[in-house]
N, C-alpha and C. Protein backbone atom coordinates (compact mmCIF):
# COMPACT_ATOMS: atom_id res chain seq x y z
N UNK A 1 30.86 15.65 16.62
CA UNK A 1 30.46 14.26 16.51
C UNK A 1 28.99 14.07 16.89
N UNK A 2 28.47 14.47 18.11
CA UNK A 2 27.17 14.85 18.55
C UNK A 2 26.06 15.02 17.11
N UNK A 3 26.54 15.99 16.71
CA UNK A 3 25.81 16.60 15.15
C UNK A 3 25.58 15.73 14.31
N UNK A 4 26.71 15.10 14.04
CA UNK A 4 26.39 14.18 12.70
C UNK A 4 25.92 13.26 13.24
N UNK A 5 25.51 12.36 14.54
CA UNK A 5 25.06 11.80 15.15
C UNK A 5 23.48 11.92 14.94
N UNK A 6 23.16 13.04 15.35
CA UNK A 6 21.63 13.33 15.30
C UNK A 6 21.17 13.71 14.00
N UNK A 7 21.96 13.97 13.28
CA UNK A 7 21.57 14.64 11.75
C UNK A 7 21.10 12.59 11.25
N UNK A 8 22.19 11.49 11.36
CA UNK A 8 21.87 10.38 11.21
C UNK A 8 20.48 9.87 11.75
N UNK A 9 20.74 10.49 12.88
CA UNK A 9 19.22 9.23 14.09
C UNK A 9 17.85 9.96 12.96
N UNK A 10 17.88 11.13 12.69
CA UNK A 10 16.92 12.32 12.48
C UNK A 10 16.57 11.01 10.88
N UNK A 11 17.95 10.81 10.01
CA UNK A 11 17.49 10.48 8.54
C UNK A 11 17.22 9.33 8.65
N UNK A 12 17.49 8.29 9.85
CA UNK A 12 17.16 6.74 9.88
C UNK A 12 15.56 6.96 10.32
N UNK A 13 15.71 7.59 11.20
CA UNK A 13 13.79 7.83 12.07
C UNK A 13 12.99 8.69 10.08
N UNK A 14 13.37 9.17 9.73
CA UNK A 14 12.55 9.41 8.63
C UNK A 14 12.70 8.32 7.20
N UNK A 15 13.74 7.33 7.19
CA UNK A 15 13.56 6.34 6.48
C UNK A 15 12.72 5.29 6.73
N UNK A 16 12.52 5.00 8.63
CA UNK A 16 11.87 3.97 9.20
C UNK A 16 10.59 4.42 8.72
N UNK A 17 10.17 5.90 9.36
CA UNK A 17 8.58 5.98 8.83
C UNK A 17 7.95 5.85 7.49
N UNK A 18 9.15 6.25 6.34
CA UNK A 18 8.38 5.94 4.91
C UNK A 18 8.41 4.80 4.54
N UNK A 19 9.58 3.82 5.44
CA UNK A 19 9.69 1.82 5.20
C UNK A 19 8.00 1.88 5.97
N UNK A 20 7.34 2.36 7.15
CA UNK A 20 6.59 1.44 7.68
C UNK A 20 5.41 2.39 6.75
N UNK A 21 4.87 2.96 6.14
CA UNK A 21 4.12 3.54 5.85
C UNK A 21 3.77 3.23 4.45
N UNK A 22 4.85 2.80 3.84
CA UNK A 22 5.04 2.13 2.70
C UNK A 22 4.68 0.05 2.66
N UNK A 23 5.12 -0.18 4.03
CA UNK A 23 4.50 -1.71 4.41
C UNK A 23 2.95 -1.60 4.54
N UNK A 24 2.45 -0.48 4.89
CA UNK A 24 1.06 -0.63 4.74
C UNK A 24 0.56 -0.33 3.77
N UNK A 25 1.08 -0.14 2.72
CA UNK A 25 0.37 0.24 1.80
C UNK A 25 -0.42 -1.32 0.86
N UNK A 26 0.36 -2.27 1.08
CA UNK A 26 -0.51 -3.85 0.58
C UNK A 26 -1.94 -3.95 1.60
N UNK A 27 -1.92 -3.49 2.65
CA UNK A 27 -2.66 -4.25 3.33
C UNK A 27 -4.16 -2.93 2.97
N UNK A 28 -3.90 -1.78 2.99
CA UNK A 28 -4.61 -1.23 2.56
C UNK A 28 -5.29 -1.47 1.19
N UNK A 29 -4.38 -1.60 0.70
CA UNK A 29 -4.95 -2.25 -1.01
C UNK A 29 -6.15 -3.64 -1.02
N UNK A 30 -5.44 -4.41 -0.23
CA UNK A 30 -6.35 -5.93 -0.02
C UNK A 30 -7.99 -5.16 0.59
N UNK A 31 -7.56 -4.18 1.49
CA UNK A 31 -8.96 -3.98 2.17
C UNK A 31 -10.14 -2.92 1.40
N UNK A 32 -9.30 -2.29 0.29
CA UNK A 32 -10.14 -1.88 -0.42
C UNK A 32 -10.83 -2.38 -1.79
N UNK A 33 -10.00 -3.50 -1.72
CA UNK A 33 -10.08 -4.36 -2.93
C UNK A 33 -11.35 -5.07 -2.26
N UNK A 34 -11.21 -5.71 -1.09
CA UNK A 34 -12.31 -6.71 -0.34
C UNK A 34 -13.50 -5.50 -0.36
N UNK A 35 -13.70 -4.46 -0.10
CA UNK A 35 -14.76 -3.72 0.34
C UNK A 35 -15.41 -3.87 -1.34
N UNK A 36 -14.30 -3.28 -2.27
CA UNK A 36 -15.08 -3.20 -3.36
C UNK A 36 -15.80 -4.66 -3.91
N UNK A 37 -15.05 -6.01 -3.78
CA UNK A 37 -15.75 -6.98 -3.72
C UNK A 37 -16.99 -7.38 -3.39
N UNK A 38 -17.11 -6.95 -2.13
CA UNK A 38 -18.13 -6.91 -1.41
C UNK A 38 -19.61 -5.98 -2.11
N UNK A 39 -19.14 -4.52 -2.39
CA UNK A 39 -20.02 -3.99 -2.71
C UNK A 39 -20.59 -4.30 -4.06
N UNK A 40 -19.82 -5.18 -5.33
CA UNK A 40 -20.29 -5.32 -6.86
C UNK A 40 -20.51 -6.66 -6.83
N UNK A 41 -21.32 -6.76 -7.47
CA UNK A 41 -21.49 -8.46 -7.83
C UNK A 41 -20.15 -9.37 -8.28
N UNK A 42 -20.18 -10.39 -7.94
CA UNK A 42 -18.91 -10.98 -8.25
C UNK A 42 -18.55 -11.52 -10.12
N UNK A 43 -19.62 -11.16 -10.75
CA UNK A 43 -19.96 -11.36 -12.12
C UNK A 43 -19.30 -10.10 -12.72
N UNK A 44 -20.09 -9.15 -12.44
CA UNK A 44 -18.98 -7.80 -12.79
C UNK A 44 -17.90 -7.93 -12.31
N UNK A 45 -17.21 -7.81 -10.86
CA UNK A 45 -15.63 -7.94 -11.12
C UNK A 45 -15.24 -8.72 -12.03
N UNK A 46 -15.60 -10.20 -12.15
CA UNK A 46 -15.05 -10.62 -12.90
C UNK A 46 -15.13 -10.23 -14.59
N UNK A 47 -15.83 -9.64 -14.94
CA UNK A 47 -15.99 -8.73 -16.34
C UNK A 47 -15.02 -7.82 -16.09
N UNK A 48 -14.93 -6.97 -15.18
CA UNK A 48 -14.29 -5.86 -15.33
C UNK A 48 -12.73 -6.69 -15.17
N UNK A 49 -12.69 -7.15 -14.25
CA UNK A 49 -10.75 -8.02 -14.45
C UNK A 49 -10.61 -8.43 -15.78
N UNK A 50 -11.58 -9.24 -16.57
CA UNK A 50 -11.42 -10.16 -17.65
C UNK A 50 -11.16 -8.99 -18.70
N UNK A 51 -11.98 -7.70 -18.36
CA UNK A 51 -11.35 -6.78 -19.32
C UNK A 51 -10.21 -5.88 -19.25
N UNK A 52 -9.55 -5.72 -18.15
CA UNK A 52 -8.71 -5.38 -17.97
C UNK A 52 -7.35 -6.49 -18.31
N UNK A 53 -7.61 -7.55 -18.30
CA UNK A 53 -6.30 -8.49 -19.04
C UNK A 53 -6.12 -8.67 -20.14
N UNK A 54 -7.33 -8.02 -20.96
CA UNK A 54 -7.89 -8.20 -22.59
C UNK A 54 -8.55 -9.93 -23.14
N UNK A 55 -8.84 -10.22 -21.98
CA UNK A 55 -9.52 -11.76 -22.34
C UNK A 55 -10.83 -11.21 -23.02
C-alpha cells in the first residue's frame, strides 16, 4: 500500500509541476510580446499584425 502511495504522490508532484510551468507560460508570452513592443515602432507592429490577419 506504501508503494502505490508514493508511486501516486511521485505522479501528482510531476503533474503539479507541468500544471504550474505550463501557467506560466501566458505570462511569459505577454512579457515578450511587451519587450518586443517596446523595442519596434508601434507602426510596424501594427503592419506586421495587419499582415499576419491578411488585412
Amino acid at each position: 500500500m506504501n508503494t502505490r502511495l508514493d508511486g501516486d504522490e511521485q505522479r501528482l508532484r510531476r503533474w503539479l509541476r507541468g500544471f504550474y510551468w505550463l501557467s506560466l507560460l501566458p505570462l511569459v508570452t505577454a512579457v515578450a510580446v511587451m519587450v518586443w513592443l517596446y523595442r519596434e515602432p508601434l507602426a510596424s507592429a501594427m503592419q506586421w499584425l495587419a499582415g499576419m490577419v491578411g488585412a
